[in-house]
N, C-alpha and C. Protein backbone atom coordinates (compact mmCIF):
# COMPACT_ATOMS: atom_id res chain seq x y z
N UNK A 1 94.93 95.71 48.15
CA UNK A 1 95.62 96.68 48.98
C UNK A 1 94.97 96.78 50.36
N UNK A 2 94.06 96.82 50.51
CA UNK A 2 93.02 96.85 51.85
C UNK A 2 93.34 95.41 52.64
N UNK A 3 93.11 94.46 51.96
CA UNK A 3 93.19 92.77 52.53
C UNK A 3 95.10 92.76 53.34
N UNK A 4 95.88 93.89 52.64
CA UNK A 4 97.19 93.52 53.06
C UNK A 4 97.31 94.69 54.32
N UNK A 5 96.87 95.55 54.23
CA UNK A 5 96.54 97.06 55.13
C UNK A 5 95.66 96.18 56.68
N UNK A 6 94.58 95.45 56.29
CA UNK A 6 94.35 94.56 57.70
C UNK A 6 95.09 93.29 58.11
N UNK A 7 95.70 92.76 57.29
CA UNK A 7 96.34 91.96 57.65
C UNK A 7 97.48 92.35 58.06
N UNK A 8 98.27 93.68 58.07
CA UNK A 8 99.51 94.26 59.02
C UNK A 8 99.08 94.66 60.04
N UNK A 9 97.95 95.12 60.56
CA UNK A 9 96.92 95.88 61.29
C UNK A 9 96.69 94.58 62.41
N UNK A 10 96.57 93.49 61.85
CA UNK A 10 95.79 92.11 62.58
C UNK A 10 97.53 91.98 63.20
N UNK A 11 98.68 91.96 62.40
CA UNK A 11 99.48 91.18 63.25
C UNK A 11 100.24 91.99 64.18
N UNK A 12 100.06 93.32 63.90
CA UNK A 12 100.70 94.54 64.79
C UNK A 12 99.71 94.22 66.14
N UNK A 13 98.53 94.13 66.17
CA UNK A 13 97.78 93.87 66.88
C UNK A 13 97.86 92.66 67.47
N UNK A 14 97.94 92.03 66.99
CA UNK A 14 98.83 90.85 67.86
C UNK A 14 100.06 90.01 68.74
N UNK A 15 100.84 91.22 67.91
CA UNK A 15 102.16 91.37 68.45
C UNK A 15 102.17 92.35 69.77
N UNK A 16 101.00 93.10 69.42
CA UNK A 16 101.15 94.06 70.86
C UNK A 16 99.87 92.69 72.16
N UNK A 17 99.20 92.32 71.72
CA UNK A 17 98.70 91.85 72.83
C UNK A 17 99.52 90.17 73.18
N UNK A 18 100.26 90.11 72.57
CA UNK A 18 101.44 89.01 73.16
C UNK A 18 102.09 89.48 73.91
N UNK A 19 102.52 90.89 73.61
CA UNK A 19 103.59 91.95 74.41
C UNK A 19 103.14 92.03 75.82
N UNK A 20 101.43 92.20 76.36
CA UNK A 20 100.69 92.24 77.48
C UNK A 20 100.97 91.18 77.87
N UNK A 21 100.64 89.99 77.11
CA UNK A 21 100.59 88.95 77.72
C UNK A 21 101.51 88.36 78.52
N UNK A 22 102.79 88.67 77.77
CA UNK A 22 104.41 87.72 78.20
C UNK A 22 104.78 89.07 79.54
N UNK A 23 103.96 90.30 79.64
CA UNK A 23 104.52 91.28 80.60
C UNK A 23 103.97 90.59 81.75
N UNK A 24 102.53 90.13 82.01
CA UNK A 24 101.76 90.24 82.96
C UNK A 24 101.99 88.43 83.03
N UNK A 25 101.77 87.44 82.43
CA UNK A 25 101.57 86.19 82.65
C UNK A 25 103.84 85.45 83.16
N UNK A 26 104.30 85.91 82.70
CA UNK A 26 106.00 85.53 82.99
C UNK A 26 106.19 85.76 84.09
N UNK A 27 107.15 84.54 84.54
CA UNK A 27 107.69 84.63 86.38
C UNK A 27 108.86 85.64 86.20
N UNK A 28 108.39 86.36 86.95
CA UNK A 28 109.63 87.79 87.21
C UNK A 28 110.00 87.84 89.05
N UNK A 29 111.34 88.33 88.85
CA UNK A 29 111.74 88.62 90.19
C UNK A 29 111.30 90.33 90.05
N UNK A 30 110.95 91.19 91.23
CA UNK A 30 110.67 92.74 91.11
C UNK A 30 111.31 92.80 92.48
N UNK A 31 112.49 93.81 92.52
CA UNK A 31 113.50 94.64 93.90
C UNK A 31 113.54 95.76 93.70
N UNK A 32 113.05 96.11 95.12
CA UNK A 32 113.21 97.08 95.48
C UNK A 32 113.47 97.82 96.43
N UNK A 33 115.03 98.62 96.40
CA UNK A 33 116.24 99.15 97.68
C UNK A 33 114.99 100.20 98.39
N UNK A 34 114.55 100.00 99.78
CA UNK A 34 114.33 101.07 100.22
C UNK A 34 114.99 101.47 101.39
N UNK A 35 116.37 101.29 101.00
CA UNK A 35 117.59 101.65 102.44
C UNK A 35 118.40 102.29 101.73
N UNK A 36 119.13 103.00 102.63
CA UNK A 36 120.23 104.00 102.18
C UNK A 36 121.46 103.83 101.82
N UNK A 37 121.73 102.59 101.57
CA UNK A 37 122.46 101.58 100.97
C UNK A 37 122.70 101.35 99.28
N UNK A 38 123.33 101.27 98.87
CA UNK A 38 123.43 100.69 97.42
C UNK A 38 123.92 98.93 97.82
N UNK A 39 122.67 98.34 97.00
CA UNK A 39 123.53 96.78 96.78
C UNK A 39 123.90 96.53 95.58
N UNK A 40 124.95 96.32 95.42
CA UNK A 40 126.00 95.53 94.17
C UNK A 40 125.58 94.82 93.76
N UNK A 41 125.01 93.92 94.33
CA UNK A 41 124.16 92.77 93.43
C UNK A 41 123.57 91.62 94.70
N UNK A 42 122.22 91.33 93.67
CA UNK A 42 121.31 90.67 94.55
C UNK A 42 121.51 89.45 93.42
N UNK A 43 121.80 88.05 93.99
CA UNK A 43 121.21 86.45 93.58
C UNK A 43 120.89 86.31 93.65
N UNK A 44 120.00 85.43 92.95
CA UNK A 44 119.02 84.35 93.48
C UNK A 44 118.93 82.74 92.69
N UNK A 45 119.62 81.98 92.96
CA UNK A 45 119.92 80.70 92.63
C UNK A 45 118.50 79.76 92.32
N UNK A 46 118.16 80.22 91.68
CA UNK A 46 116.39 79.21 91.45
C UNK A 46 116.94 77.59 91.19
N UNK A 47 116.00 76.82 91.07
CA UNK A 47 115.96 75.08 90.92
C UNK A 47 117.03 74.65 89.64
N UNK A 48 116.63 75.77 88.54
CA UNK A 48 117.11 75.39 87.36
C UNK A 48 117.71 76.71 86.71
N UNK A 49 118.16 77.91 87.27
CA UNK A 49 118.88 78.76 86.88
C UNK A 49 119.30 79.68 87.48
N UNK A 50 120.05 80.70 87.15
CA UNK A 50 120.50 81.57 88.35
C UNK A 50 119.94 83.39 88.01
N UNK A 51 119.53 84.06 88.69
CA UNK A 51 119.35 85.60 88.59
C UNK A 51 120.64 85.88 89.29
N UNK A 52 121.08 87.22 88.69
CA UNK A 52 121.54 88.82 88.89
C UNK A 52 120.92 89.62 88.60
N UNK A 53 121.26 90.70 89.65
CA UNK A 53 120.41 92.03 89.59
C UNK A 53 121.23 93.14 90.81
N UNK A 54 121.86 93.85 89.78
CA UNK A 54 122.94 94.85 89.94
C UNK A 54 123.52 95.90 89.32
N UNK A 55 123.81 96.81 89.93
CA UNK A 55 123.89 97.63 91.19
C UNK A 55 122.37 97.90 91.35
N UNK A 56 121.93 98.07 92.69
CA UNK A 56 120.53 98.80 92.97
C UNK A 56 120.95 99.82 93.69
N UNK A 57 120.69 100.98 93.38
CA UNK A 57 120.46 102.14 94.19
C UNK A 57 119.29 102.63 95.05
N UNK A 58 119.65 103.54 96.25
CA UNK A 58 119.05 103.49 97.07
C UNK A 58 117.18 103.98 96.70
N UNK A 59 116.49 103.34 96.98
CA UNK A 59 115.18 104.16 96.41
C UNK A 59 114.99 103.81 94.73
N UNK A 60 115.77 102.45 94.39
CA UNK A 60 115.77 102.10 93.02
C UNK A 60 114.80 100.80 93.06
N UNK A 61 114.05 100.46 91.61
CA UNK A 61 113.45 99.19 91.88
C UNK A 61 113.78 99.27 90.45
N UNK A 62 113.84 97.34 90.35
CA UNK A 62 114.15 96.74 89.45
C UNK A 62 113.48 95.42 88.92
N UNK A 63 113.42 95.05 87.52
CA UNK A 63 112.63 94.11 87.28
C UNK A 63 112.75 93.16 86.63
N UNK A 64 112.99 91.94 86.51
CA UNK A 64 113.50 91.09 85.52
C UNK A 64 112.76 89.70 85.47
N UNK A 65 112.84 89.46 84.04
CA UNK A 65 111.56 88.47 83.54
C UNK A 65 112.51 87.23 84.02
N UNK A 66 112.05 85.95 83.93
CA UNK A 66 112.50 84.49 84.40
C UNK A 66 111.81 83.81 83.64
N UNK A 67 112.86 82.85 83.04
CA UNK A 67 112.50 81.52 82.41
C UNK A 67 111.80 80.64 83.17
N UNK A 68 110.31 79.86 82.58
CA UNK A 68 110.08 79.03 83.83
C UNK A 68 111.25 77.93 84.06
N UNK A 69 110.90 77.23 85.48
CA UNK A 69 111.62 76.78 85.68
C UNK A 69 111.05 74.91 85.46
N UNK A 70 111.97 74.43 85.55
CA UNK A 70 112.12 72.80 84.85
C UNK A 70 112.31 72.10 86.34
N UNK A 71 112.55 72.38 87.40
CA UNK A 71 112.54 71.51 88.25
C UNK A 71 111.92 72.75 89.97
N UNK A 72 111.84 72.12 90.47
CA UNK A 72 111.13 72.91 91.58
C UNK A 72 112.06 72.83 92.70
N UNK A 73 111.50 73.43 94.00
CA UNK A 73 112.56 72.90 95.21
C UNK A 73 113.19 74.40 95.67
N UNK A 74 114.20 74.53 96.61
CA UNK A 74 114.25 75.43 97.48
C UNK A 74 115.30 76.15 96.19
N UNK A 75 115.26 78.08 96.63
CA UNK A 75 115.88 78.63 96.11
C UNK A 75 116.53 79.40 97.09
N UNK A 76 118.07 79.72 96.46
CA UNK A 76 118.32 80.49 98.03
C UNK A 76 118.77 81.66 97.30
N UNK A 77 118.91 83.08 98.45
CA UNK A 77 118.92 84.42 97.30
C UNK A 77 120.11 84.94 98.53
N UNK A 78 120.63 86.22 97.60
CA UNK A 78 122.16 86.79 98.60
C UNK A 78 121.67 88.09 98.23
N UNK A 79 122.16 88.92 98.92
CA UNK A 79 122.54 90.34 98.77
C UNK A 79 124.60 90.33 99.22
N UNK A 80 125.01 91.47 97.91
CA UNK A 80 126.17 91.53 98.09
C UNK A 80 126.67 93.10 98.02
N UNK A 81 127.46 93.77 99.00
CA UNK A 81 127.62 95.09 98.68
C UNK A 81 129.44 95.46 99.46
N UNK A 82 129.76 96.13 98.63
CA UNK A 82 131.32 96.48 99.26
C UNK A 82 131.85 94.65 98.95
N UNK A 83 131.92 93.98 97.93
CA UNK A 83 132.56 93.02 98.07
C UNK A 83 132.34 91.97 99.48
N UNK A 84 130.99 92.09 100.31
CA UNK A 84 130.71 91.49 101.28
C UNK A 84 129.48 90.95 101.16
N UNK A 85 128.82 90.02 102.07
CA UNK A 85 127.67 89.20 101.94
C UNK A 85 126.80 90.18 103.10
N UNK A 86 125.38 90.81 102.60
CA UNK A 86 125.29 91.82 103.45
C UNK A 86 123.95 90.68 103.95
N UNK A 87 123.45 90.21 103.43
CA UNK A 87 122.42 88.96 103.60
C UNK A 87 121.76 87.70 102.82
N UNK A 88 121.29 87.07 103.27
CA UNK A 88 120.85 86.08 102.48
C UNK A 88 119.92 85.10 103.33
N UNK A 89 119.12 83.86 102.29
CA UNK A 89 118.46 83.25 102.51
C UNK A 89 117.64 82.64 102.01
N UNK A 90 116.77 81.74 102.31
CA UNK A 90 116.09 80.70 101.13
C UNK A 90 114.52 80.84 100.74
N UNK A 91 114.13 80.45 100.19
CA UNK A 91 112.54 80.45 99.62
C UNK A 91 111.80 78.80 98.64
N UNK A 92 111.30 78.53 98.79
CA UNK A 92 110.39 77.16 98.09
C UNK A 92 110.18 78.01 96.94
N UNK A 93 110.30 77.20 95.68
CA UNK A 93 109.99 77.52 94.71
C UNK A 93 109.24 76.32 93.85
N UNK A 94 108.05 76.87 93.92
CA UNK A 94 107.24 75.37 93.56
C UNK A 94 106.76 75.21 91.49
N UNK A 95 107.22 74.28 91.17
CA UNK A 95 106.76 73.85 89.78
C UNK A 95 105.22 74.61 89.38
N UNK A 96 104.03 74.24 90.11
CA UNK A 96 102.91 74.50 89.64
C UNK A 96 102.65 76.03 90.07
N UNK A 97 101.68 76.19 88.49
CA UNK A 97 101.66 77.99 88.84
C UNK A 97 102.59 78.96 88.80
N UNK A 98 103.36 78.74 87.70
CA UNK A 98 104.48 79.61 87.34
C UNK A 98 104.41 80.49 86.85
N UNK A 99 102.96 80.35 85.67
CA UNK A 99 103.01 81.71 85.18
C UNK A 99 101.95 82.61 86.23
N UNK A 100 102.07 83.66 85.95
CA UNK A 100 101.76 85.01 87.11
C UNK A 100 102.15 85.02 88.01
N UNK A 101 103.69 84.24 88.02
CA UNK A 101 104.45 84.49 89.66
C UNK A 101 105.24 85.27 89.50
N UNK A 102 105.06 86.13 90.98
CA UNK A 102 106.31 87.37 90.89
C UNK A 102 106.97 86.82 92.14
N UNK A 103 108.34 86.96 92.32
CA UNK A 103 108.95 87.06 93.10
C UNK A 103 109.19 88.61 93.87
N UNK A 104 108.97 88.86 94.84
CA UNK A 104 108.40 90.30 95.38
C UNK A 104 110.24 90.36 96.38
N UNK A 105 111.11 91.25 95.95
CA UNK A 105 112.20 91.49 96.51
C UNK A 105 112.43 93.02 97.34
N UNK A 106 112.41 93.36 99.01
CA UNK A 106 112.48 94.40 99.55
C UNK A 106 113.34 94.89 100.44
N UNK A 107 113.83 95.65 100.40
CA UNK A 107 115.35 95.77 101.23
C UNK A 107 114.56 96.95 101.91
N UNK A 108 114.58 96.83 102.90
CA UNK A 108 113.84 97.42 104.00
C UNK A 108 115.13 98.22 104.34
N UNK A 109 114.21 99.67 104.76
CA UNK A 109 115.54 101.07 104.99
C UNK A 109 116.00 100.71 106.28
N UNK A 110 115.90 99.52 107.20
CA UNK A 110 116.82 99.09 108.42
C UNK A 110 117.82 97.95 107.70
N UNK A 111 117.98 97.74 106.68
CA UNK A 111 118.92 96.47 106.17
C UNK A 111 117.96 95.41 105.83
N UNK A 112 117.10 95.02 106.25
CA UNK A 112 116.58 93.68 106.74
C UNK A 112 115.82 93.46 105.15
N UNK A 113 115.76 92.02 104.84
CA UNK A 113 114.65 91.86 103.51
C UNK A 113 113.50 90.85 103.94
N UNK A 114 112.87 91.47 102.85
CA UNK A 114 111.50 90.81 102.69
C UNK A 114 111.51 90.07 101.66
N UNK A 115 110.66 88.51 101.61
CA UNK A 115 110.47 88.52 99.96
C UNK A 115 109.04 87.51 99.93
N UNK A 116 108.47 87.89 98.87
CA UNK A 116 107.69 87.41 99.24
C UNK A 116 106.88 86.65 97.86
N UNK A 117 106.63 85.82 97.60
CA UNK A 117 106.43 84.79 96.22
C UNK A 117 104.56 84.76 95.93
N UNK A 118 104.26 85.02 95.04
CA UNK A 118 103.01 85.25 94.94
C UNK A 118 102.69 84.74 93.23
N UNK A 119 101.47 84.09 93.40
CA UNK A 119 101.40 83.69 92.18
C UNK A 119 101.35 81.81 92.11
């Protein structure tokens, strides 16, 4: 009874420090609206797959995990709001060093974005 009591104990415990692991080590995109704007949805077309991330509200941030990716090379990203293209533009997205990369997404309260790839 004890041998089965640590051995649920060992894999609960393991299951939670995989949980850390896949939070902190996975390529994620992170946005965040700081304009008075709502965007409908933000793209971002990576090498080998595509993100959405929609509606953002104003003063909202958002976070979403990413598959690594299988081929490398330029990514290009949109902002879309009212059924219009409110901006867009491209970024290198390189093969090596994928895991602990965040993609850093900022909608600056004049319209304008930032983004910035780290990792």
């Amino acid at each position: 009874m004890r041998n089965m009591l640590l051995v649920t104990v060992a894999i609960v415990l393991l299951g939670g420090i995989a949980a850390v692991v896949y939070h902190f080590a996975s390529p994620k995109v992170e946005l965040q609206n700081l304009s008075q704007q709502t965007v409908d949805e933000f793209r971002l077309q990576l090498p080998s797959s595509r993100v959405t991330i929609g509606p953002i509200a104003p003063g909202e941030f958002e976070r979403i995990y990413l598959s690594p990716q299988s081929h490398g090379g330029e990514a290009q990203y949109s902002l879309w709001s009212g059924g219009k293209q409110i901006g867009s533009g491209s970024l290198h997205y390189s093969l090596s060093g994928q895991l602990f990369r965040k993609v850093t997404v900022v909608i600056r309260s004049n319209g304008s974005v930032g983004i910035d790839v780290s990792g």
